[in-house]
PDB file of N, CA and C in Angstrom:
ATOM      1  N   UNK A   1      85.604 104.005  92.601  1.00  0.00           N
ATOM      2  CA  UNK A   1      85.425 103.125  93.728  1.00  0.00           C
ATOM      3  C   UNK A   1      85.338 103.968  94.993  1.00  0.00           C
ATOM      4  N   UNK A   2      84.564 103.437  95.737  1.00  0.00           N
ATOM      5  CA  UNK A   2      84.382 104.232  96.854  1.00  0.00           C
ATOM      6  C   UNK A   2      85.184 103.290  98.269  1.00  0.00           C
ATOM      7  N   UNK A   3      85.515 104.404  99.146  1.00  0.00           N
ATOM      8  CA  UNK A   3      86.868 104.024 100.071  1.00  0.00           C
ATOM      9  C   UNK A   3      86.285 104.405 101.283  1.00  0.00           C
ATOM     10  N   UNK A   4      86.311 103.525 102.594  1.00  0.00           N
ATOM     11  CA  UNK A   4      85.945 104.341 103.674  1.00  0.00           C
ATOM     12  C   UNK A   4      86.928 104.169 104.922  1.00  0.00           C
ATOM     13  N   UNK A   5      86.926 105.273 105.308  1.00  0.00           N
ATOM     14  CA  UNK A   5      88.036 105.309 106.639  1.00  0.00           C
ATOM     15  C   UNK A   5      87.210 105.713 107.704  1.00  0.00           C
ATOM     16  N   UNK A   6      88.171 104.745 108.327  1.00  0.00           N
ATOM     17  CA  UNK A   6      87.612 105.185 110.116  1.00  0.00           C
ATOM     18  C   UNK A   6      89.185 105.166 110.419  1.00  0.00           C
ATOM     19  N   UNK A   7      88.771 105.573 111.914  1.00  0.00           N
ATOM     20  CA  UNK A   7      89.433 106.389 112.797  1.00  0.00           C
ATOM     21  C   UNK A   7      90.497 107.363 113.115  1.00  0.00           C
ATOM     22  N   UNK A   8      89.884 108.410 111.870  1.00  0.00           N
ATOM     23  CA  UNK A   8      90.334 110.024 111.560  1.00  0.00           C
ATOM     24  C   UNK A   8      90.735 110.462 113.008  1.00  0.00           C
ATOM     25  N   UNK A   9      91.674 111.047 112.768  1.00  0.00           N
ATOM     26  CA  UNK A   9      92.023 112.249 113.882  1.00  0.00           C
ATOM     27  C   UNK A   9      90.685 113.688 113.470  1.00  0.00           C
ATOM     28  N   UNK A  10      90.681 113.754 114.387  1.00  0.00           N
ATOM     29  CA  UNK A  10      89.536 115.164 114.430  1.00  0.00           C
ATOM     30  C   UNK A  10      90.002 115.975 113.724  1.00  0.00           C
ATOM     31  N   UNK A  11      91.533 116.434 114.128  1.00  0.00           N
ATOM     32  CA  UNK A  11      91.827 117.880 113.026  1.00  0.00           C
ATOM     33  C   UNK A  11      91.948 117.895 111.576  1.00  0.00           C
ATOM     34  N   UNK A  12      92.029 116.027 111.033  1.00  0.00           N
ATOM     35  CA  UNK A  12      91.867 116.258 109.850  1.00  0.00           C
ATOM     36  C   UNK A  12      90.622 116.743 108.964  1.00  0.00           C
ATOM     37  N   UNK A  13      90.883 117.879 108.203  1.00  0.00           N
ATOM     38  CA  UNK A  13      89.651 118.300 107.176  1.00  0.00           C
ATOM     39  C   UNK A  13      89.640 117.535 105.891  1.00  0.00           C
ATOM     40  N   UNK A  14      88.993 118.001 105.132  1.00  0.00           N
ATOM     41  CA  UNK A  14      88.743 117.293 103.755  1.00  0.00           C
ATOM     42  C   UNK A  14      89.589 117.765 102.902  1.00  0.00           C
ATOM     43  N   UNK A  15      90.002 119.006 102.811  1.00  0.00           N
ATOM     44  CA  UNK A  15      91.421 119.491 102.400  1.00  0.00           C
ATOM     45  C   UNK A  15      92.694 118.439 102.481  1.00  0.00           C
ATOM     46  N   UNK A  16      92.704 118.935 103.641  1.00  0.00           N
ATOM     47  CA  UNK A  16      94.134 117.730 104.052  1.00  0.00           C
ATOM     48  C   UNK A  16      93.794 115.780 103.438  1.00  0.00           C
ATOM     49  N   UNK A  17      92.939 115.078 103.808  1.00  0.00           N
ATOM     50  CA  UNK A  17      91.947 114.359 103.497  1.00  0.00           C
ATOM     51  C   UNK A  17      92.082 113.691 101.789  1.00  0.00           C
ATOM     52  N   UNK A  18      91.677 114.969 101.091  1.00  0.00           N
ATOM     53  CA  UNK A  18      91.736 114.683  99.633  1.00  0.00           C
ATOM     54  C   UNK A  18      93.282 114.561  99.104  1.00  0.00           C
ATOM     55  N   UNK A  19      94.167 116.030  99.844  1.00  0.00           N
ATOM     56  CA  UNK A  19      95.680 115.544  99.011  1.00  0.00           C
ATOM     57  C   UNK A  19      96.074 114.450  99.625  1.00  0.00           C
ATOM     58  N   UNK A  20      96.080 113.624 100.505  1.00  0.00           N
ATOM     59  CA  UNK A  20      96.099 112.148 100.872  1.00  0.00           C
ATOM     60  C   UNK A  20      96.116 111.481  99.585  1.00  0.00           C
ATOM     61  N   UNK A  21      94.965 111.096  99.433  1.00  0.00           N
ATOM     62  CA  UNK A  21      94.002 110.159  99.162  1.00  0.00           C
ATOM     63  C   UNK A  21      95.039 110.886  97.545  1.00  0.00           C
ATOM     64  N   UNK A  22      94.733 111.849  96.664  1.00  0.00           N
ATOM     65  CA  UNK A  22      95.191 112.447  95.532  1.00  0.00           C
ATOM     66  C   UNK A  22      96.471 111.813  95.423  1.00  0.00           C
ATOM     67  N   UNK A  23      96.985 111.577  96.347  1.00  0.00           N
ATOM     68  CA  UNK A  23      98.972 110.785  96.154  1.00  0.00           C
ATOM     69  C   UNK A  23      98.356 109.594  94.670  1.00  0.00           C
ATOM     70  N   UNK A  24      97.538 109.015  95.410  1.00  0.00           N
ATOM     71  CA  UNK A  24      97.516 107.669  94.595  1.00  0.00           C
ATOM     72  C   UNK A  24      96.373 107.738  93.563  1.00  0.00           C
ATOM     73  N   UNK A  25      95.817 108.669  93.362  1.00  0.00           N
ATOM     74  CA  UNK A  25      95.606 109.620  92.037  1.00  0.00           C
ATOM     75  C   UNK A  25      94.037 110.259  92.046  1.00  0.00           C
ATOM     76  N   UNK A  26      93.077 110.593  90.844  1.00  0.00           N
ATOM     77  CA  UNK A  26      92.624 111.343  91.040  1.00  0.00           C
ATOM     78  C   UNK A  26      91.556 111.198  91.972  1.00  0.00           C
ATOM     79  N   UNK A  27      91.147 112.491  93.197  1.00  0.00           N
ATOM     80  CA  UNK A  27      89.938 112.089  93.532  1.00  0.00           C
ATOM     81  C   UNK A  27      88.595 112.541  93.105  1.00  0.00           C
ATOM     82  N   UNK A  28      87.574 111.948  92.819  1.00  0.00           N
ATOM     83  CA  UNK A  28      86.053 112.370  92.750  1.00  0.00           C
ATOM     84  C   UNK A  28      85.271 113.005  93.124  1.00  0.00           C
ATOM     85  N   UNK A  29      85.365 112.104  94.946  1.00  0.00           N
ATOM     86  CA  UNK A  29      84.210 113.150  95.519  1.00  0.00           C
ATOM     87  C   UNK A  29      85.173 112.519  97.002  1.00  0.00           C
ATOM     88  N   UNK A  30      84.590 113.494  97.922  1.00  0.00           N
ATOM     89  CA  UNK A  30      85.344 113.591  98.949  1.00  0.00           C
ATOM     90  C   UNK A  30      83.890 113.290 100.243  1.00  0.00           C
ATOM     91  N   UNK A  31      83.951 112.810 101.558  1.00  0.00           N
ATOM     92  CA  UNK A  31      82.906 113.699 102.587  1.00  0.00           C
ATOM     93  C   UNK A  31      83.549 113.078 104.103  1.00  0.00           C
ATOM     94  N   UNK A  32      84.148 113.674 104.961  1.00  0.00           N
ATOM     95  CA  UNK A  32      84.143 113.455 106.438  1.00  0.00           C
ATOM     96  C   UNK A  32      82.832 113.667 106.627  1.00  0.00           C
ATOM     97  N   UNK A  33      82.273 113.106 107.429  1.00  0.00           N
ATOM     98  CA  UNK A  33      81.515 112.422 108.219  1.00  0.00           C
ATOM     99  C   UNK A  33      81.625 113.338 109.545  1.00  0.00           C
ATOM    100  N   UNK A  34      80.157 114.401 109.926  1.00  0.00           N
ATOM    101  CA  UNK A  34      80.494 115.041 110.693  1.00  0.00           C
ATOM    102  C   UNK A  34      79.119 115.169 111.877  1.00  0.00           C
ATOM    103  N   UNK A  35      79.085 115.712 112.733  1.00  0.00           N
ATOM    104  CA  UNK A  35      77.995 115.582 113.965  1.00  0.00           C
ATOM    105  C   UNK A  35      76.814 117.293 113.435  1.00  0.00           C
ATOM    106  N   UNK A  36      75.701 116.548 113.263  1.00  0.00           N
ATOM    107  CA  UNK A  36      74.566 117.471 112.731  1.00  0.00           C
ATOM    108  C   UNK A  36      74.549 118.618 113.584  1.00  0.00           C
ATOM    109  N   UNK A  37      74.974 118.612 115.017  1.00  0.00           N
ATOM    110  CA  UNK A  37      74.749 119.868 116.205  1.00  0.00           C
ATOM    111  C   UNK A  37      76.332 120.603 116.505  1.00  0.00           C
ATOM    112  N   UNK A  38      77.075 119.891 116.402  1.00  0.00           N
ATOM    113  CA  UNK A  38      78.688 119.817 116.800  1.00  0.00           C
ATOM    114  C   UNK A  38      79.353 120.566 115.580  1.00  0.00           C
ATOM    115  N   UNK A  39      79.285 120.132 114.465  1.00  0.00           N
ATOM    116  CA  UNK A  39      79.712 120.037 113.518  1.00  0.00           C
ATOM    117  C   UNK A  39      81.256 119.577 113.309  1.00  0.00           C
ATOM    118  N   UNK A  40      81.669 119.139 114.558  1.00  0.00           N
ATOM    119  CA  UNK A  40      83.046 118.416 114.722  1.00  0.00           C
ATOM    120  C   UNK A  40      82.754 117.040 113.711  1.00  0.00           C
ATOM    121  N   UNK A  41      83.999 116.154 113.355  1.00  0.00           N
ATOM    122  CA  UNK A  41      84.194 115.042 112.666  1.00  0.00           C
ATOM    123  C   UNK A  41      83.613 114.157 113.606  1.00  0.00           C
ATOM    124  N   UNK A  42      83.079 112.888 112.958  1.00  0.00           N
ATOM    125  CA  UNK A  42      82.812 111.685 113.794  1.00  0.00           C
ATOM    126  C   UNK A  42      83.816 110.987 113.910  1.00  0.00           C
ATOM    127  N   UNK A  43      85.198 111.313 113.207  1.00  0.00           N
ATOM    128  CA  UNK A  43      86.035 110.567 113.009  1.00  0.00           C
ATOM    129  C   UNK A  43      86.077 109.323 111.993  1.00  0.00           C
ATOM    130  N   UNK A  44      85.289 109.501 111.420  1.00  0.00           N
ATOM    131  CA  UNK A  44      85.272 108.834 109.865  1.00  0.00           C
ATOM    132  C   UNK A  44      84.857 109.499 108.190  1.00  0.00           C
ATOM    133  N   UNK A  45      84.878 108.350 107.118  1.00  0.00           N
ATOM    134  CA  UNK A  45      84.529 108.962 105.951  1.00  0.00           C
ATOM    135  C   UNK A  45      84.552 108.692 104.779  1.00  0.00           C
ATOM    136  N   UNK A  46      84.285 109.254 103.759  1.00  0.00           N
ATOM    137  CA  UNK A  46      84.126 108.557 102.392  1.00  0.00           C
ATOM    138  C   UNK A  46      85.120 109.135 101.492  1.00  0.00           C
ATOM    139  N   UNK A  47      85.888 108.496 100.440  1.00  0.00           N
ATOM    140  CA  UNK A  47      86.331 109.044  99.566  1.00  0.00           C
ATOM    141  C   UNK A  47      86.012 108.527  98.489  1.00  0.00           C
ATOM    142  N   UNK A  48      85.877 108.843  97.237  1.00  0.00           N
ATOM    143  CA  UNK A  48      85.143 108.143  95.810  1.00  0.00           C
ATOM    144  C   UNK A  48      86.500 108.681  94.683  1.00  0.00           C
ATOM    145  N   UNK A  49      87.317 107.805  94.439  1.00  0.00           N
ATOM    146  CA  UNK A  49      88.254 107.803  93.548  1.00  0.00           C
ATOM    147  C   UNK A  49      87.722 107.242  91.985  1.00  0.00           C
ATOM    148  N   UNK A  50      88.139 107.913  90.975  1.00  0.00           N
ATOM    149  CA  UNK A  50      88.450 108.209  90.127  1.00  0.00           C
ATOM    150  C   UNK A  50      88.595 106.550  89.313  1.00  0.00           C
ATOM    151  N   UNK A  51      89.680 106.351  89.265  1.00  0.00           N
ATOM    152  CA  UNK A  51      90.234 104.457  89.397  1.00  0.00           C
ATOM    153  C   UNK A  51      89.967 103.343  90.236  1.00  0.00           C
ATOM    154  N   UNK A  52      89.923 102.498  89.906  1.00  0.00           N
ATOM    155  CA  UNK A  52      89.745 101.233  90.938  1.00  0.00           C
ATOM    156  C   UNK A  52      91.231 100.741  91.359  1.00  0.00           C
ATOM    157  N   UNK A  53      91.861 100.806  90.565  1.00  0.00           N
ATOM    158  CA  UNK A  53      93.271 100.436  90.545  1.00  0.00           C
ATOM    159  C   UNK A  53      94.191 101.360  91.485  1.00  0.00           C
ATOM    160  N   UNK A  54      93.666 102.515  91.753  1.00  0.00           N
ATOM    161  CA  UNK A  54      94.369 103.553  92.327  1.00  0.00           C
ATOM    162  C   UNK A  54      93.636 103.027  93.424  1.00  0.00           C
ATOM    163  N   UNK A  55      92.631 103.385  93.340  1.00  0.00           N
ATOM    164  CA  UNK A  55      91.785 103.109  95.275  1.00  0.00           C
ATOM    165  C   UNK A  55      92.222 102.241  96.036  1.00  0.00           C
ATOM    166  N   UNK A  56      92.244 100.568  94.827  1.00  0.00           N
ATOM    167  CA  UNK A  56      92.815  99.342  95.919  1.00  0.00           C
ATOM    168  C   UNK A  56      94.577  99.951  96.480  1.00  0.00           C
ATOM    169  N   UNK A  57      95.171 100.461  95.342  1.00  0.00           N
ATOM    170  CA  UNK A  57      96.496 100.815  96.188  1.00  0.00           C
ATOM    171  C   UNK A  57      96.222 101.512  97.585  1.00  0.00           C
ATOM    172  N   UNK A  58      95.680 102.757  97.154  1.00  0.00           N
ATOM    173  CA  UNK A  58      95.264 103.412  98.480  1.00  0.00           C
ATOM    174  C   UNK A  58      95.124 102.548  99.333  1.00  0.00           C
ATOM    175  N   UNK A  59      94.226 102.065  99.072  1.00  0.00           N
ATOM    176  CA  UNK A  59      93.750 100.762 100.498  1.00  0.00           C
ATOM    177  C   UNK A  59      94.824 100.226 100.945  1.00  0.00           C
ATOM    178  N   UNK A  60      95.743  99.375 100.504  1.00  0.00           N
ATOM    179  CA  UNK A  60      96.359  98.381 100.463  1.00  0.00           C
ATOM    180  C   UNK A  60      97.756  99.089 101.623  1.00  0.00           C
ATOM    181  N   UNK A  61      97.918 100.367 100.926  1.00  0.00           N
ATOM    182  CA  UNK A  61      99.037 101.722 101.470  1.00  0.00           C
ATOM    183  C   UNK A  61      98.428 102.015 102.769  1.00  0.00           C
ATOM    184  N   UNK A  62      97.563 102.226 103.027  1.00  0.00           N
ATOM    185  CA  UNK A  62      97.214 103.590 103.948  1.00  0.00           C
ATOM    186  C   UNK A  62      96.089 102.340 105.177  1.00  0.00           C
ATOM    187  N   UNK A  63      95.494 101.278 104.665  1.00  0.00           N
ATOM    188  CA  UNK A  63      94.678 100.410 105.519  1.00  0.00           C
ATOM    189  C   UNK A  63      95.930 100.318 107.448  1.00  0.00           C
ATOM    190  N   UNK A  64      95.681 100.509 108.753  1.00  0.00           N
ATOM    191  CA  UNK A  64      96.514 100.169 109.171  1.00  0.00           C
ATOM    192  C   UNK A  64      97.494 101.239 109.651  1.00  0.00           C
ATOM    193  N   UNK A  65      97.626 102.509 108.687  1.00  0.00           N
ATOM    194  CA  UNK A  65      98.505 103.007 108.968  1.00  0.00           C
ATOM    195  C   UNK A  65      98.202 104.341 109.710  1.00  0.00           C
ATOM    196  N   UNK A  66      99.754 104.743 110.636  1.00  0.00           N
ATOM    197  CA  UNK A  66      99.378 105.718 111.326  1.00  0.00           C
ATOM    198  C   UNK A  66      99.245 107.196 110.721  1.00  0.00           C
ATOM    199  N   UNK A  67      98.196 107.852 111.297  1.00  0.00           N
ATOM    200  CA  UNK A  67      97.799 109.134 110.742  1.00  0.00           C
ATOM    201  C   UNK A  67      97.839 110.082 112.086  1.00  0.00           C
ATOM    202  N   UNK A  68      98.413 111.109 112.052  1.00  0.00           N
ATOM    203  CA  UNK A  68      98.700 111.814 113.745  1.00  0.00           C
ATOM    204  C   UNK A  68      98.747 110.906 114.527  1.00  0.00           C
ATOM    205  N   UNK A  69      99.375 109.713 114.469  1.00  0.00           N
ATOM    206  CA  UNK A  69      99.054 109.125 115.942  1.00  0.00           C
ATOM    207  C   UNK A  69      97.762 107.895 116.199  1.00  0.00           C
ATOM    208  N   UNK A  70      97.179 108.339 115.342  1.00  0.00           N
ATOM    209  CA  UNK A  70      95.918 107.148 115.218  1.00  0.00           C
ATOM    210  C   UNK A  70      96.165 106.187 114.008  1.00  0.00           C
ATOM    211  N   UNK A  71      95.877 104.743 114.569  1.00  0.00           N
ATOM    212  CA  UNK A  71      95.804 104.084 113.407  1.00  0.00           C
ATOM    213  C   UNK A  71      94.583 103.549 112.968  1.00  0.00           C
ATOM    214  N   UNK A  72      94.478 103.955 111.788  1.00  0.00           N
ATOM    215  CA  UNK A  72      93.362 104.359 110.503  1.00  0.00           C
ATOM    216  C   UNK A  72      92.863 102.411 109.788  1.00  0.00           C
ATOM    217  N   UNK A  73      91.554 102.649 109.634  1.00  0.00           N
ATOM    218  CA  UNK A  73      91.170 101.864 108.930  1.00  0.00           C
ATOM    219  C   UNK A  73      90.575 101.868 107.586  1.00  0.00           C
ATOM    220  N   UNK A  74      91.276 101.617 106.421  1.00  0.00           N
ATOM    221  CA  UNK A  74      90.642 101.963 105.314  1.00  0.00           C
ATOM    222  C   UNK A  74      90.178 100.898 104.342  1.00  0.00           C
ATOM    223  N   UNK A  75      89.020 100.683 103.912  1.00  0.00           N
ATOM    224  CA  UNK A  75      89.080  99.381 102.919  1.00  0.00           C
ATOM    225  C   UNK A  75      87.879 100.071 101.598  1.00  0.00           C
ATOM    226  N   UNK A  76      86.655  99.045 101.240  1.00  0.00           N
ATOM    227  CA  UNK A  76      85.954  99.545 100.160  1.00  0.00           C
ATOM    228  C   UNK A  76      84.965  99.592 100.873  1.00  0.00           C
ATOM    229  N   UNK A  77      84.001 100.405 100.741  1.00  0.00           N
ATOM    230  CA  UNK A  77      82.777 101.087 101.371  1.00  0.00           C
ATOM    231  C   UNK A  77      81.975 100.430 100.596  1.00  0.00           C
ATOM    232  N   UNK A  78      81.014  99.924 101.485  1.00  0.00           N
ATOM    233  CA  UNK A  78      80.123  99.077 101.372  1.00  0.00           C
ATOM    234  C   UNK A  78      78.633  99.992 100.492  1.00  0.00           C
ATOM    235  N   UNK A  79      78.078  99.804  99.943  1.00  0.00           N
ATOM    236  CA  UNK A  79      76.944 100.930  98.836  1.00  0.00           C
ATOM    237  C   UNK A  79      75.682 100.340  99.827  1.00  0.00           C
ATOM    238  N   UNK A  80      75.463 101.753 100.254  1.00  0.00           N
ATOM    239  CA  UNK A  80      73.984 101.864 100.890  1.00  0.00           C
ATOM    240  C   UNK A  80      73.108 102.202 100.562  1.00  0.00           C
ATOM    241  N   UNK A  81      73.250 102.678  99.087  1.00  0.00           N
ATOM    242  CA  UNK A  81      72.196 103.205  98.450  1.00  0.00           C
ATOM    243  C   UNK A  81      72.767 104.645  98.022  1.00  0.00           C
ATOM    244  N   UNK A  82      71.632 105.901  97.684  1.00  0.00           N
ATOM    245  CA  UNK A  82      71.872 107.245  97.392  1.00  0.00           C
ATOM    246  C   UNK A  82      72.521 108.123  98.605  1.00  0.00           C
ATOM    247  N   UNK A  83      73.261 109.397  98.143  1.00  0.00           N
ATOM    248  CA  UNK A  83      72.899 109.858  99.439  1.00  0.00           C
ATOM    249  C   UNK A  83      74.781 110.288  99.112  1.00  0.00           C
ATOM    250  N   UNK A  84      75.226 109.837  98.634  1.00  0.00           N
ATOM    251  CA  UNK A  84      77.052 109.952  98.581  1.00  0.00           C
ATOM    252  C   UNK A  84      77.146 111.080  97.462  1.00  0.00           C
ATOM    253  N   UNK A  85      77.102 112.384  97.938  1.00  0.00           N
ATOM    254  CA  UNK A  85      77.618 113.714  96.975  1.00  0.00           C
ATOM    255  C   UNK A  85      78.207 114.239  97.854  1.00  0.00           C
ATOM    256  N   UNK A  86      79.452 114.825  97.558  1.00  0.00           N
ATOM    257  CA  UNK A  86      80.340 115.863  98.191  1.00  0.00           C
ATOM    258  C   UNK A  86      81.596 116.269  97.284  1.00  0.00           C
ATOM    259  N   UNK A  87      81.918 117.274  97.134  1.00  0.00           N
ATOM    260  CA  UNK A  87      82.992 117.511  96.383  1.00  0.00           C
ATOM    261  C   UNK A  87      84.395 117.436  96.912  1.00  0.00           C
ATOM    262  N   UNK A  88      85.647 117.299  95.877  1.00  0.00           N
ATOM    263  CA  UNK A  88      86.175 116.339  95.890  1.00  0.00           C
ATOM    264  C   UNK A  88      87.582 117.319  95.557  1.00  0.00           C
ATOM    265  N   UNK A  89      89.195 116.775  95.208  1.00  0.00           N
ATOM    266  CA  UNK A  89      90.469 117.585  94.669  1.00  0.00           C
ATOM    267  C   UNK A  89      90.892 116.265  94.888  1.00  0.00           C
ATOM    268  N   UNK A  90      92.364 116.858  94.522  1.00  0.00           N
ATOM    269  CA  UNK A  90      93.672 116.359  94.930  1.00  0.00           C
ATOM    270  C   UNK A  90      94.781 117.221  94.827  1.00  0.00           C
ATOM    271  N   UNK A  91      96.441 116.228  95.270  1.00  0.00           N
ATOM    272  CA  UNK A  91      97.254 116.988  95.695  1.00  0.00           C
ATOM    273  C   UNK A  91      97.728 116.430  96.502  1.00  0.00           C
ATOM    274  N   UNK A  92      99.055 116.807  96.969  1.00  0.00           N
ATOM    275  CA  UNK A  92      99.812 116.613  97.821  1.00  0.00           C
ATOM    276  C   UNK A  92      99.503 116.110  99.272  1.00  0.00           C
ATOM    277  N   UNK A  93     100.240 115.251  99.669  1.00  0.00           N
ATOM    278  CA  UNK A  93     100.439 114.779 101.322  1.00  0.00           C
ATOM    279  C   UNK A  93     100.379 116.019 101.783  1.00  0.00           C
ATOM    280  N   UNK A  94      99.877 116.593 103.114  1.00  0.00           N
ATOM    281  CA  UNK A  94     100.753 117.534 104.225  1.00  0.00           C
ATOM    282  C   UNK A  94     101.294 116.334 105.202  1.00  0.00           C
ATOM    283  N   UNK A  95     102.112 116.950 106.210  1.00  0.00           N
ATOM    284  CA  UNK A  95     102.531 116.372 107.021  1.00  0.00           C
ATOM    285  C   UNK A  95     101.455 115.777 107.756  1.00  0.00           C
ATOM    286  N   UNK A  96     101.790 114.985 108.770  1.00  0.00           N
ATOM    287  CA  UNK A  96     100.876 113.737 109.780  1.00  0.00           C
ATOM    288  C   UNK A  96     100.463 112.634 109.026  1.00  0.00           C
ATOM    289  N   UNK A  97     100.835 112.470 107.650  1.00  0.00           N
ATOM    290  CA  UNK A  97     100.506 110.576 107.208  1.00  0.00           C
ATOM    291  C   UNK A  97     101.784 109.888 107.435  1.00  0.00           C
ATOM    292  N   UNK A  98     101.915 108.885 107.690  1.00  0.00           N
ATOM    293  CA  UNK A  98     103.274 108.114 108.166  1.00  0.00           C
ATOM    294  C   UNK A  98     102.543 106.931 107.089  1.00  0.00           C
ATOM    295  N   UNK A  99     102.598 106.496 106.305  1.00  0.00           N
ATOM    296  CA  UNK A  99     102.529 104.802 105.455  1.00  0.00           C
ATOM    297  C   UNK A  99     103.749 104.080 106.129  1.00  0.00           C
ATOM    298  N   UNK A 100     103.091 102.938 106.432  1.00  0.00           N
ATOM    299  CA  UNK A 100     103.994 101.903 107.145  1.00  0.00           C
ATOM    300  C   UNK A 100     104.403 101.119 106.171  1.00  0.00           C
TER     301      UNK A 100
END
């Protein structure tokens, strides 16, 4: 199932990103969402989990909640077609997720 978040803190990478998302089990494919000239984050992104059952938790956990300071929107990513490859892990929280 595919998962999309908005409103990333900038310093998060896809590293940090995937062991998130990895708490609630395996991930697939991973991609922040980044500026073609900048190459800074747009502050959003995709994650493609493994389970459906794991993802809705994710969602359900993390939709809402604060991440550095920002609160994050996460639900199921809507399919736009082709175009969703990026590679992917899991693993551990680092610090800056707070689940409410």
């Amino acid at each position: 199932m595919k998962v999309f978040i908005a409103g990333l803190p900038l310093e998060v990478d896809e590293n940090e990103l995937s062991a998130v998302f990895g708490d609630f089990g395996p991930v697939k494919s991973l991609r922040i969402i980044k500026d073609r000239e900048t190459k800074e984050s747009k502050g959003f992104g995709f994650v493609e989990m493994v389970n459906d059952a794991e993802a809705k938790e994710a969602i359900r956990c993390m939709n809402g909640a604060s991440y550095y300071g920002r609160r994050i929107t996460v639900n199921i990513a809507e399919d736009k077609g082709p175009g969703f490859n990026a590679g992917g892990g899991g693993g551990g929280a680092k610090g800056g997720f707070r689940r409410n």
